[in-house]
N, C-alpha and C. Protein backbone atom coordinates (compact mmCIF):
# COMPACT_ATOMS: atom_id res chain seq x y z
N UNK A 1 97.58 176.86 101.78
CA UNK A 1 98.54 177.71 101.08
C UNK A 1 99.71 176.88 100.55
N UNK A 2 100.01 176.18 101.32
CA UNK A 2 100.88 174.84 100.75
C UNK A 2 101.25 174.59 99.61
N UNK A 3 99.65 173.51 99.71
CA UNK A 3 98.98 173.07 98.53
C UNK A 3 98.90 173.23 97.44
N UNK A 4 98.31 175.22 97.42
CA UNK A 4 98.80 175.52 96.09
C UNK A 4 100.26 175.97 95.23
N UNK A 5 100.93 176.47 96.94
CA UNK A 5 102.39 176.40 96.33
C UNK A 5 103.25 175.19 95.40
N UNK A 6 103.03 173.86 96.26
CA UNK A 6 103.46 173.33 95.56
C UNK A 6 103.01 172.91 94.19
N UNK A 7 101.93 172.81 94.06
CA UNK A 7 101.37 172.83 92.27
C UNK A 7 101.65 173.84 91.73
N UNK A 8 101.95 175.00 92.34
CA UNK A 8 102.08 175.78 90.74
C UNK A 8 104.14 176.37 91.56
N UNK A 9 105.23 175.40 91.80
CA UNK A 9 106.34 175.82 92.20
C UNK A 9 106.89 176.60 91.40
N UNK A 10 107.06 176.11 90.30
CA UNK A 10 107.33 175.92 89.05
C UNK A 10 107.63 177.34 88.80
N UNK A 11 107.11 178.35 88.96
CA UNK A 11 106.36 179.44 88.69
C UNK A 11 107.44 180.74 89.62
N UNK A 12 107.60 179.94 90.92
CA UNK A 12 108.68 180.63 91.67
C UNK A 12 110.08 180.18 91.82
N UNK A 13 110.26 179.45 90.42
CA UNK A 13 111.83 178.81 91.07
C UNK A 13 112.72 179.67 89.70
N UNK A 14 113.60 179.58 88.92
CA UNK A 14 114.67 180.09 87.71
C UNK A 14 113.80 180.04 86.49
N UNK A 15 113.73 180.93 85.79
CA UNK A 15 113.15 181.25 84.51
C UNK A 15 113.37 179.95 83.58
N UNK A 16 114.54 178.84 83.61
CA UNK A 16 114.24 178.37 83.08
C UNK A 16 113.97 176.93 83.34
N UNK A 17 113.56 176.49 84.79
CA UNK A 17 112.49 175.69 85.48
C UNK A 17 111.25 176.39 84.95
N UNK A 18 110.64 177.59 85.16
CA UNK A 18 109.45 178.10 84.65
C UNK A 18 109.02 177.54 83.34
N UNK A 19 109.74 178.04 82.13
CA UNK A 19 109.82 177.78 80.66
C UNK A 19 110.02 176.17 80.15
N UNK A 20 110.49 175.43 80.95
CA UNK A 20 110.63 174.20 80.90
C UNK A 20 108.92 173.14 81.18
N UNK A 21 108.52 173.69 82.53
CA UNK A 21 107.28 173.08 82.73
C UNK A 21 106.44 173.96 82.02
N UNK A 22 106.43 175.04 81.80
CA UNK A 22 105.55 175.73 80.98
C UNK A 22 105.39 175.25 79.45
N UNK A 23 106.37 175.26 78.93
CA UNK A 23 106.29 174.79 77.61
C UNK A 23 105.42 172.85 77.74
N UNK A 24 106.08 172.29 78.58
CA UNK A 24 104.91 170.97 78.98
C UNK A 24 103.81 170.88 79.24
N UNK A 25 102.85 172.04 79.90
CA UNK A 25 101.84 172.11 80.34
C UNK A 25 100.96 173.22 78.65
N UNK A 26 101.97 173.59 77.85
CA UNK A 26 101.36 173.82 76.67
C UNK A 26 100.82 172.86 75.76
N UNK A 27 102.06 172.05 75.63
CA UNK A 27 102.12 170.87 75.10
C UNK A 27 100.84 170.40 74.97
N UNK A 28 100.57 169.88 76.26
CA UNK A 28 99.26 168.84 76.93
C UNK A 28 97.74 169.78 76.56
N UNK A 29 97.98 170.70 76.61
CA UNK A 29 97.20 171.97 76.28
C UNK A 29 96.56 171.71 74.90
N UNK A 30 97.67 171.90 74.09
CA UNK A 30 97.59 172.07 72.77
C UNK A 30 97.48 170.49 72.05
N UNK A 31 97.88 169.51 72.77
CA UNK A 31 97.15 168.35 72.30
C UNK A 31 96.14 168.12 72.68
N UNK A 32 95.43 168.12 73.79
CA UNK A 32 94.14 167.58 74.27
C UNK A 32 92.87 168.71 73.36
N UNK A 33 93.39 169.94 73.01
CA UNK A 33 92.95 170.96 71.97
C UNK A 33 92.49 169.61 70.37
N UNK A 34 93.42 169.70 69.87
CA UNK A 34 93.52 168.90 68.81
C UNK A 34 93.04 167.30 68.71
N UNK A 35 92.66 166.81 70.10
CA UNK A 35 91.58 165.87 70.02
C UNK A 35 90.74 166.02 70.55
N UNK A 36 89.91 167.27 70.90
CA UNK A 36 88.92 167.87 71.17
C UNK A 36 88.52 167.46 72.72
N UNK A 37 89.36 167.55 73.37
CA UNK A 37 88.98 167.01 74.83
C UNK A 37 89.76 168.56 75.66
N UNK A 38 89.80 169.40 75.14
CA UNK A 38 89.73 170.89 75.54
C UNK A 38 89.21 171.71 74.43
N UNK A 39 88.27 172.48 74.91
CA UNK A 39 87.33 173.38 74.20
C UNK A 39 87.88 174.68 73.63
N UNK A 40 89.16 175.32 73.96
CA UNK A 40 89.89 176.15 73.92
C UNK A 40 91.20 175.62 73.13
N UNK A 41 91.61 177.08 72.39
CA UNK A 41 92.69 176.52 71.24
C UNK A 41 93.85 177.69 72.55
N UNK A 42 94.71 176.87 72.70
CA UNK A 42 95.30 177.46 73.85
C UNK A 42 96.74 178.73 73.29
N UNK A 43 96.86 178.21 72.05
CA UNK A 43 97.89 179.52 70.82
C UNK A 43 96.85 180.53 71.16
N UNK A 44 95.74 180.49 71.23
CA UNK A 44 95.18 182.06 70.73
C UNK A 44 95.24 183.42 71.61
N UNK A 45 95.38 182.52 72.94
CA UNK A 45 95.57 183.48 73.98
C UNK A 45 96.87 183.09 75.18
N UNK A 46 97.37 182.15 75.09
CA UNK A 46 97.98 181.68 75.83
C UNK A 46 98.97 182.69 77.00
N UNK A 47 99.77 184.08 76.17
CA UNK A 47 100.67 185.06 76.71
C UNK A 47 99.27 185.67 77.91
N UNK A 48 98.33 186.18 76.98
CA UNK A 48 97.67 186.97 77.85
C UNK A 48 97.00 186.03 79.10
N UNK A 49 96.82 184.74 79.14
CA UNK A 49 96.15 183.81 80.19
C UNK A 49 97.37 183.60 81.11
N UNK A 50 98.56 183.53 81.01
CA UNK A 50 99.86 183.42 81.57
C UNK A 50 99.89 184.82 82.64
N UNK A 51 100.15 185.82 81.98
CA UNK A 51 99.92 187.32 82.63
C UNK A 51 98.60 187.67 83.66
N UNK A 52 97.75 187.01 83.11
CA UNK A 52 96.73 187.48 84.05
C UNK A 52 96.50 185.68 85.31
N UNK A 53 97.49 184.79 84.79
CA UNK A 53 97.68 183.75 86.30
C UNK A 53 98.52 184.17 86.79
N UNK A 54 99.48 185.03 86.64
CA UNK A 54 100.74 185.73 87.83
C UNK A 54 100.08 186.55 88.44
N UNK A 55 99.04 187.55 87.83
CA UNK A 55 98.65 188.50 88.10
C UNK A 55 97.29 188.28 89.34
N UNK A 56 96.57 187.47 89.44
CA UNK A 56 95.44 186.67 89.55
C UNK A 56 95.36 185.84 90.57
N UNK A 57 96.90 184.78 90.57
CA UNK A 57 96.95 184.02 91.15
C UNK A 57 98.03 183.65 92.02
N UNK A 58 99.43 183.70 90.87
CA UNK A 58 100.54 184.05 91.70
C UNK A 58 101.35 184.90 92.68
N UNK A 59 101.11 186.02 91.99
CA UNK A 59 101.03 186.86 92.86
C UNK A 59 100.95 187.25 94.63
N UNK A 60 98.98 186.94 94.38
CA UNK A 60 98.80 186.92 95.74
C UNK A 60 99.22 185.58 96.29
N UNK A 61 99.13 184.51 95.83
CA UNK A 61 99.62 183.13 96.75
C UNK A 61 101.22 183.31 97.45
N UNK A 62 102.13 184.51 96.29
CA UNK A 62 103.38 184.45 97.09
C UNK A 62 103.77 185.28 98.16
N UNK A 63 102.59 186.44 98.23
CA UNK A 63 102.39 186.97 99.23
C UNK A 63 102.07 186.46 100.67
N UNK A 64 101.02 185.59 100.24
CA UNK A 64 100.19 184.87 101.54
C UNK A 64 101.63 183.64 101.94
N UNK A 65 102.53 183.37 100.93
CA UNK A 65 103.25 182.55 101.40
C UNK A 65 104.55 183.16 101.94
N UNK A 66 104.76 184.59 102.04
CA UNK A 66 105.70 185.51 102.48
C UNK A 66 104.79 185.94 104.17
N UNK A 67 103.85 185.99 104.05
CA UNK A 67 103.71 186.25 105.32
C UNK A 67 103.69 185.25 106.14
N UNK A 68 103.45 183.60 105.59
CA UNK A 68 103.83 182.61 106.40
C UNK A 68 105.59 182.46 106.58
N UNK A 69 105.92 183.12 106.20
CA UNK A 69 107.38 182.80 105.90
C UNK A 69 108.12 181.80 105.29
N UNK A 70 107.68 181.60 104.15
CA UNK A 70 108.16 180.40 102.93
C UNK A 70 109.56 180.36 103.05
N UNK A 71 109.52 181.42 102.05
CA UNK A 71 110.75 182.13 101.64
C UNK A 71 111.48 182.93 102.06
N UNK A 72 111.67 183.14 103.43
CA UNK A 72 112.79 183.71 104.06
C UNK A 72 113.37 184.96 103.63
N UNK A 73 114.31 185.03 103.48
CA UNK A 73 114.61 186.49 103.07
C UNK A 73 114.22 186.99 101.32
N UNK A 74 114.07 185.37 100.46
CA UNK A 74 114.15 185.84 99.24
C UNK A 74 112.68 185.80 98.73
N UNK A 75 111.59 186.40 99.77
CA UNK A 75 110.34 186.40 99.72
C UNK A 75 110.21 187.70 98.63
N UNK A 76 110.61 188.74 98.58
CA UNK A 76 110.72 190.18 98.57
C UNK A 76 110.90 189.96 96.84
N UNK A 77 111.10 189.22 96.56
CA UNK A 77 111.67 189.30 94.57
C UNK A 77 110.09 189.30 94.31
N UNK A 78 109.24 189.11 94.41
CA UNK A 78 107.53 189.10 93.86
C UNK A 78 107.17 190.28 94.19
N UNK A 79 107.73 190.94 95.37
CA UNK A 79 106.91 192.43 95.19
C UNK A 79 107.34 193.50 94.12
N UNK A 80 108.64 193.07 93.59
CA UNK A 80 108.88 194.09 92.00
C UNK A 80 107.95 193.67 91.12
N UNK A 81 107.30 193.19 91.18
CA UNK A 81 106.42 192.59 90.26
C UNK A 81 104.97 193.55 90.23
C-alpha cells in the first residue's frame, strides 16, 4: 500500500503539486505519442482517463491508506469525493 502511495503522491498533496506533475506526466505522454513509442494519442481522452484513475484507483488506495492510518486526521478529505 506504500508503494503505491508513494508513486502516485502527487495526487494527494495541493491542487497545484497535482497540476504541476500532471501536466509532466502529459508531457512525456504526448511526446513518446509523437515518436510512436506510445500507441495512444493521450489529448483524445486524457480528462476522462484522469477521472476514471481517481475513481479506479485513487480513491480506493486512499481508503486502504486511511485505514492504515496514513493520514491521520486529514484522511477524511477523499471521502467527499
Amino acid at each position: 500500500v506504500f508503494c503505491h502511495g508513494a508513486d502516485v503522491a502527487h495526487t494527494m498533496q495541493s491542487f497545484s503539486i497535482f497540476c504541476k506533475w500532471n501536466r509532466r506526466l502529459y508531457k512525456e505522454f504526448y511526446v513518446a505519442h509523437l515518436n510512436e513509442r506510445l500507441s495512444f494519442d493521450p489529448e483524445e481522452s486524457w480528462y476522462e482517463n484522469q477521472i476514471g484513475f481517481f475513481s479506479h484507483y485513487i480513491l480506493p488506495l486512499a481508503g486502504k491508506m486511511k485505514t492504515c492510518g496514513v493520514f491521520s486526521t486529514t484522511g477524511n478529505v477523499f471521502e467527499y469525493f
